[in-house]
Protein backbone atom coordinates (compact mmCIF):
# COMPACT_ATOMS: atom_id res chain seq x y z
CA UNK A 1 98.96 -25.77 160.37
CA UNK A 2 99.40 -22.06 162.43
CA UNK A 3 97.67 -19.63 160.54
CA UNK A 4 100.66 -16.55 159.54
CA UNK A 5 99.05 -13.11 160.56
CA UNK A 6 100.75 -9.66 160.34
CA UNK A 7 100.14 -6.99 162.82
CA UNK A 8 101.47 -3.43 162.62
CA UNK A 9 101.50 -0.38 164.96
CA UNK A 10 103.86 2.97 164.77
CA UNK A 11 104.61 1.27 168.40
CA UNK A 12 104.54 -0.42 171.06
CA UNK A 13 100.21 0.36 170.85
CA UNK A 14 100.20 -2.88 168.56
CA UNK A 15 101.09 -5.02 171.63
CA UNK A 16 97.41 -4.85 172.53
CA UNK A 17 96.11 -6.48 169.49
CA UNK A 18 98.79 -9.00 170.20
CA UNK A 19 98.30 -9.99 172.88
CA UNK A 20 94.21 -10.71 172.45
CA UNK A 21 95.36 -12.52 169.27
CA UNK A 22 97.37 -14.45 171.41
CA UNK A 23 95.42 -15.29 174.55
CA UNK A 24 92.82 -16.38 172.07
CA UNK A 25 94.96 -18.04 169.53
CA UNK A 26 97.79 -20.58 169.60
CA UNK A 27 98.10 -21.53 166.37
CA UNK A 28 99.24 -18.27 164.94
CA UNK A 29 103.08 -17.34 163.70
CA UNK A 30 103.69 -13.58 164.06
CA UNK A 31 105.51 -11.45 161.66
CA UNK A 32 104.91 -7.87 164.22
CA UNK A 33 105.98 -4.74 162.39
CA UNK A 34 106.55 -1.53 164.60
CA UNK A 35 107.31 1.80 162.34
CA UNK A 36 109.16 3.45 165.20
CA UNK A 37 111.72 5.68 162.93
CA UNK A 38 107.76 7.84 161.93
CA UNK A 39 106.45 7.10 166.05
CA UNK A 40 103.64 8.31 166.40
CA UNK A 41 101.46 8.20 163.27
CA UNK A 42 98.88 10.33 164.99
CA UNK A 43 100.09 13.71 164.54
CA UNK A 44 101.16 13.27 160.87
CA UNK A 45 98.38 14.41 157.70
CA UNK A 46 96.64 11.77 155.98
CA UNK A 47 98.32 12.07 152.82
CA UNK A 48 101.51 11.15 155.11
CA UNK A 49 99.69 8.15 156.70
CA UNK A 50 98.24 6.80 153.25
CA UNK A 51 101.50 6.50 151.77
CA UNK A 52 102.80 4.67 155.20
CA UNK A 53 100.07 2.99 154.17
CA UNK A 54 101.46 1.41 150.84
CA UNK A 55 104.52 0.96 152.14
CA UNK A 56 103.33 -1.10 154.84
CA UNK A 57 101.75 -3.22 152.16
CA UNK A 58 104.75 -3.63 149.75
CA UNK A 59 106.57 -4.91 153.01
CA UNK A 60 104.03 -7.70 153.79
CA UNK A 61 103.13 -8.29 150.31
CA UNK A 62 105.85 -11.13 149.88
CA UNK A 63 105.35 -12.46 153.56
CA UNK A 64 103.06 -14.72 152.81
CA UNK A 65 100.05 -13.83 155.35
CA UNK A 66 96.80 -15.81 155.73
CA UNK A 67 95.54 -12.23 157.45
CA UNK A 68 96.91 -8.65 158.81
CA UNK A 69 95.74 -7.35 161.56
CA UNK A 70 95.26 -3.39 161.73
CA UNK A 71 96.61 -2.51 165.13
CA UNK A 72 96.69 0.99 164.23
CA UNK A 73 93.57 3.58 164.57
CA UNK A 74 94.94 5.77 162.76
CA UNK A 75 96.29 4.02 159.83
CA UNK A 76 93.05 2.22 160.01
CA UNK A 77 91.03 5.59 160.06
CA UNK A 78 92.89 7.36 157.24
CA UNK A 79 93.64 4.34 154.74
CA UNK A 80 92.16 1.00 155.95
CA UNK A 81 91.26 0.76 152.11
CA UNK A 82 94.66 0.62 151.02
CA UNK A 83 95.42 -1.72 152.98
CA UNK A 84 92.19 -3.75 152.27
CA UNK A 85 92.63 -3.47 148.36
CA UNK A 86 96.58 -3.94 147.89
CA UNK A 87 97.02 -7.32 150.36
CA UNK A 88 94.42 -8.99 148.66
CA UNK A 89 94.18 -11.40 151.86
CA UNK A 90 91.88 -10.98 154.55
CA UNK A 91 92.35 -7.43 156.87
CA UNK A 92 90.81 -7.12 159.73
CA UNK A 93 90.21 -3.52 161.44
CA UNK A 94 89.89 -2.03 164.88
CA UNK A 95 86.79 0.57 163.66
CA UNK A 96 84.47 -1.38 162.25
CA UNK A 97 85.20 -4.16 164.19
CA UNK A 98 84.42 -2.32 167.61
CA UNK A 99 81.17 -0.26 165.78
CA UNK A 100 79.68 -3.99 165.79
CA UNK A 101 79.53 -4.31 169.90
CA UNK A 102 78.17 -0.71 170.84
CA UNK A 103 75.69 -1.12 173.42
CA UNK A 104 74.48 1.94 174.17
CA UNK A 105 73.31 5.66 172.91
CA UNK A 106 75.96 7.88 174.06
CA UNK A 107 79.11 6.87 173.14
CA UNK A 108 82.39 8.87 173.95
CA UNK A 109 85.69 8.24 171.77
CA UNK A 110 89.61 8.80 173.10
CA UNK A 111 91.76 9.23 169.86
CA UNK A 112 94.64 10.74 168.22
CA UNK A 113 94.49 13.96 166.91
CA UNK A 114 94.41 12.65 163.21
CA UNK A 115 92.02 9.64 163.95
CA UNK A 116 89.70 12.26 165.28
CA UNK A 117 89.96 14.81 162.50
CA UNK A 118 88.53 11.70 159.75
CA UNK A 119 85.86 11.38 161.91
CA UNK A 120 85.58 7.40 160.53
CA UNK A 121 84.59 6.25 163.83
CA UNK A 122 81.83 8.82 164.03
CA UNK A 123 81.01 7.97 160.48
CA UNK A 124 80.81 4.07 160.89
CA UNK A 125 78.81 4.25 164.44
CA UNK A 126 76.23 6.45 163.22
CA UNK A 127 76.17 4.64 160.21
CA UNK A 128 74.97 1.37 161.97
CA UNK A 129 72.75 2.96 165.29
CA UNK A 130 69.98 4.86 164.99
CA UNK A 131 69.53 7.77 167.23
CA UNK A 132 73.09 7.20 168.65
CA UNK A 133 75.16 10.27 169.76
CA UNK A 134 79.16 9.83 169.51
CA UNK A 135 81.39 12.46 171.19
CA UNK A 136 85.11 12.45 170.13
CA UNK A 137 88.02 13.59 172.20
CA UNK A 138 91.47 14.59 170.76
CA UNK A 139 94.29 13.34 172.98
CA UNK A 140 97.96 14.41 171.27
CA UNK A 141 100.09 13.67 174.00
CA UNK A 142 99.09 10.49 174.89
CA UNK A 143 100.92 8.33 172.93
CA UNK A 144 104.17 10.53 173.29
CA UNK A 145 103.82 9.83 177.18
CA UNK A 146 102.79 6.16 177.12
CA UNK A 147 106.45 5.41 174.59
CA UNK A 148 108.57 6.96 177.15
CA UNK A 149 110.51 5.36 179.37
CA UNK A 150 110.23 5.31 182.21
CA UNK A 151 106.39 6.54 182.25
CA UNK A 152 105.70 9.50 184.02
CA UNK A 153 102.60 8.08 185.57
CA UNK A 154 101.61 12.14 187.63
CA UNK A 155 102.10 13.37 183.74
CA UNK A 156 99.87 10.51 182.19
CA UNK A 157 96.97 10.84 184.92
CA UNK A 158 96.88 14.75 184.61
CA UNK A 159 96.28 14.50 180.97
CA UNK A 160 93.64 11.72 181.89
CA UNK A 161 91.93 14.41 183.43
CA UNK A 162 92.18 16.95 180.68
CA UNK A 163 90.90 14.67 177.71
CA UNK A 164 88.04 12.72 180.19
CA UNK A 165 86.35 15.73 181.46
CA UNK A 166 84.65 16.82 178.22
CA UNK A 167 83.04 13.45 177.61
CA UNK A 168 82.19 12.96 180.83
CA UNK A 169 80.29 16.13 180.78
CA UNK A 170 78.38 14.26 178.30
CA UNK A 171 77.07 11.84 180.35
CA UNK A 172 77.92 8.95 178.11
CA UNK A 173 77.67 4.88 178.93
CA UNK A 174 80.62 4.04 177.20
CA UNK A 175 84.31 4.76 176.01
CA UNK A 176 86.22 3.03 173.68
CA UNK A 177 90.10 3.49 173.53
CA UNK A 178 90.33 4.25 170.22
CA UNK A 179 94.34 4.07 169.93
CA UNK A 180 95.72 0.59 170.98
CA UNK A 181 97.99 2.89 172.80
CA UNK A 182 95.76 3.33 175.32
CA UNK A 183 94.98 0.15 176.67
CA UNK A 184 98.35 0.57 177.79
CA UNK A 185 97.16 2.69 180.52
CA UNK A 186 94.02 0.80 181.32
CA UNK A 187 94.16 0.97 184.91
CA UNK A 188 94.90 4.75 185.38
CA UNK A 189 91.93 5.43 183.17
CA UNK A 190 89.52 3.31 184.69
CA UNK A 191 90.66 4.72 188.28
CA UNK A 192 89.10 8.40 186.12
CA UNK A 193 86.38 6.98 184.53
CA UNK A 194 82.84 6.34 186.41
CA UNK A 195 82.26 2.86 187.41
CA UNK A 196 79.24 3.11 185.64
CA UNK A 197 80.63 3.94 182.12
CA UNK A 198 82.19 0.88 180.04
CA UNK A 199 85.54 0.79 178.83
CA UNK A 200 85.77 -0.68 175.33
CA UNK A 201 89.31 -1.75 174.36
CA UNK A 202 88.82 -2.29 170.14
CA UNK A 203 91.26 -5.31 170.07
CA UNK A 204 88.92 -7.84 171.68
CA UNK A 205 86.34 -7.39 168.92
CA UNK A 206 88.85 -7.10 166.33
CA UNK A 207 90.62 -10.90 167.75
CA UNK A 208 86.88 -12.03 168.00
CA UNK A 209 86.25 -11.36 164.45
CA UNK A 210 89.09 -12.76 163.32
CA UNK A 211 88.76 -15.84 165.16
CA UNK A 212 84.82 -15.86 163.42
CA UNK A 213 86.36 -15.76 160.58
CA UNK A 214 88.82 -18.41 160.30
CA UNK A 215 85.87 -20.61 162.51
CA UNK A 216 89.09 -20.97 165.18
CA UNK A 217 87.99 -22.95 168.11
CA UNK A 218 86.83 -21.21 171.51
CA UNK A 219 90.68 -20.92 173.11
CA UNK A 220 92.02 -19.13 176.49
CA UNK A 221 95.13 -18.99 178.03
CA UNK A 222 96.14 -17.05 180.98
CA UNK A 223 99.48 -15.99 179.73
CA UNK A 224 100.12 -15.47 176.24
CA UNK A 225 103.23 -17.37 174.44
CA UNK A 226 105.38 -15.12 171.97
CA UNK A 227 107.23 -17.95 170.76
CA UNK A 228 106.38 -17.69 167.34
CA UNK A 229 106.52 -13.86 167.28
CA UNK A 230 108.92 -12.56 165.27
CA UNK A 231 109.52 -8.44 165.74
CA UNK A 232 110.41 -5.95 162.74
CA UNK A 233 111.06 -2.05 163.34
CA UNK A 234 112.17 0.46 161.53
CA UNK A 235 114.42 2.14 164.08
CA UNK A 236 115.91 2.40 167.21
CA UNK A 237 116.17 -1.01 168.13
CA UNK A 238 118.01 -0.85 170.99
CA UNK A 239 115.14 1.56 172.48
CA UNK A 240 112.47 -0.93 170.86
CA UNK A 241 114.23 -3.89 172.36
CA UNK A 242 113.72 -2.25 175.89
CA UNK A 243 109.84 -1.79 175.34
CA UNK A 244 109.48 -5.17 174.00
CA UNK A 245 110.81 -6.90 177.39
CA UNK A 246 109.12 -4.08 180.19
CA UNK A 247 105.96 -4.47 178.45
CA UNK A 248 105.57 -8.36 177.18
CA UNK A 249 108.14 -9.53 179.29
CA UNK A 250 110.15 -11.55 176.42
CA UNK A 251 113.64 -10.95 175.46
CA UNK A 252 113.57 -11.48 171.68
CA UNK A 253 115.48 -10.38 168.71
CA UNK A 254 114.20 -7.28 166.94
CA UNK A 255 115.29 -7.33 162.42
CA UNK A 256 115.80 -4.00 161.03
CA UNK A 257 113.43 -3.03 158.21
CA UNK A 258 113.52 0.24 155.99
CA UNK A 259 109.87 1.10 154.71
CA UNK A 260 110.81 3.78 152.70
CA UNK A 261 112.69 1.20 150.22
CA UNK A 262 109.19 -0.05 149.38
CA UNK A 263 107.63 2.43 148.05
């Protein structure tokens, strides 16, 4: 029986967490929620973001989910408790999740602006490491440039300069991508970022959790199978449609949703 999971994102960021869940899982149905009509979620305050928050949950609450998946930073850095508390099914987070696999004693963090400002991930790393020094980096255009279409890849690698160099300067052994945004841009970043320094992308531990969880069977595939993905957003569907087949490839159907009715 395919276990039903939720996974939301203001975007098209969420499409990381996806697709880990699915290269790693094919027993899973799908229910993807994107809150494009309030894209992106990292520039709003975190009284704005908590009650996303419960909305979010209201919407899933009669969907029947075995888990939800947080593929959100922010939401999950601002009011991960909400959603813990109100589901009252098993959520699984992209912070805490990612704290659990730090390897080393400087650790640099690309974020949104609000992510940054809760300072969670500096909270829950230092929480679990001794000694461990965790440099944040505020990067409020990203996710702006990597929704746009078509990318402006000159635009997206001079900002990869601006938001790298201070960490850098830090001489730290690792980076996680701490909006599944970035991911996105995986390959422009690691062309920027010292061969030297690893590149942490928070979905992998999140999927490997979740599959620890549920004791799911060691699974790979190559390519992952959206099948059983069904797509909710909250706006501009057309637009959302677009994203959906340059960036998974897929032509699917994309349902209308209002969040604001469940509040």
């Amino acid at each position: 029986m395919k276990l039903k999971v939720g996974i939301f994102d203001s975007g098209i960021g969420g499409f990381t967490v996806l697709n880990s869940l699915l290269l790693k899982n094919k027993e899973v149905e799908v229910l993807y929620l994107a809150d494009i009509e309030r894209n992106p979620y990292g520039d709003r305050n975190i009284d704005e973001i908590r009650i996303i928050a419960a909305q979010i949950c209201n919407w899933f609450e009669d969907k029947d989910l075995d888990a939800l998946l947080v593929a959100c930073n922010t939401t999950n850095s601002c009011a991960f408790d909400i959603l813990r508390d109100r589901l009252n099914i098993p959520c699984f987070d992209l912070i805490d999740s990612v704290s659990e696999i730090i390897s080393s004693s400087r650790v640099g963090i690309l974020a949104t602006p609000a992510t940054i400002k809760s300072s969670f991930y500096k909270r829950i790393i230092e929480s679990k490491y001794k000694d461990i020094k965790v440099f944040q980096q505020s990067c409020p255009e990203f996710v702006y440039e990597i929704e746009k279409m078509p990318l402006d890849f000159e635009k997206i690698k001079n900002l990869s300069d601006i938001y790298l160099e201070p960490l850098l300067e830090q001489n730290i052994n690792e980076i996680i991508l701490g909006c599944t945004h970035y991911p996105l841009i995986y390959d422009i970043l690691r062309k920027k970022i010292p061969s030297g320094i690893k590149i942490i992308d928070p979905s992998i531990a999140l999927i490997n959790k979740f599959n620890k969880y549920f004791y799911k069977e060691k699974y790979c595939d190559e390519v992952p199978s959206y099948e059983d993905v069904n797509f909710f957003a909250t706006g501009k569907i057309e637009e959302f449609t677009i994203k959906v087949s340059n960036w998974l490839g897929i032509n699917k159907k994309i349902s209308l949703v209002n969040l604001r009715t469940y509040t």
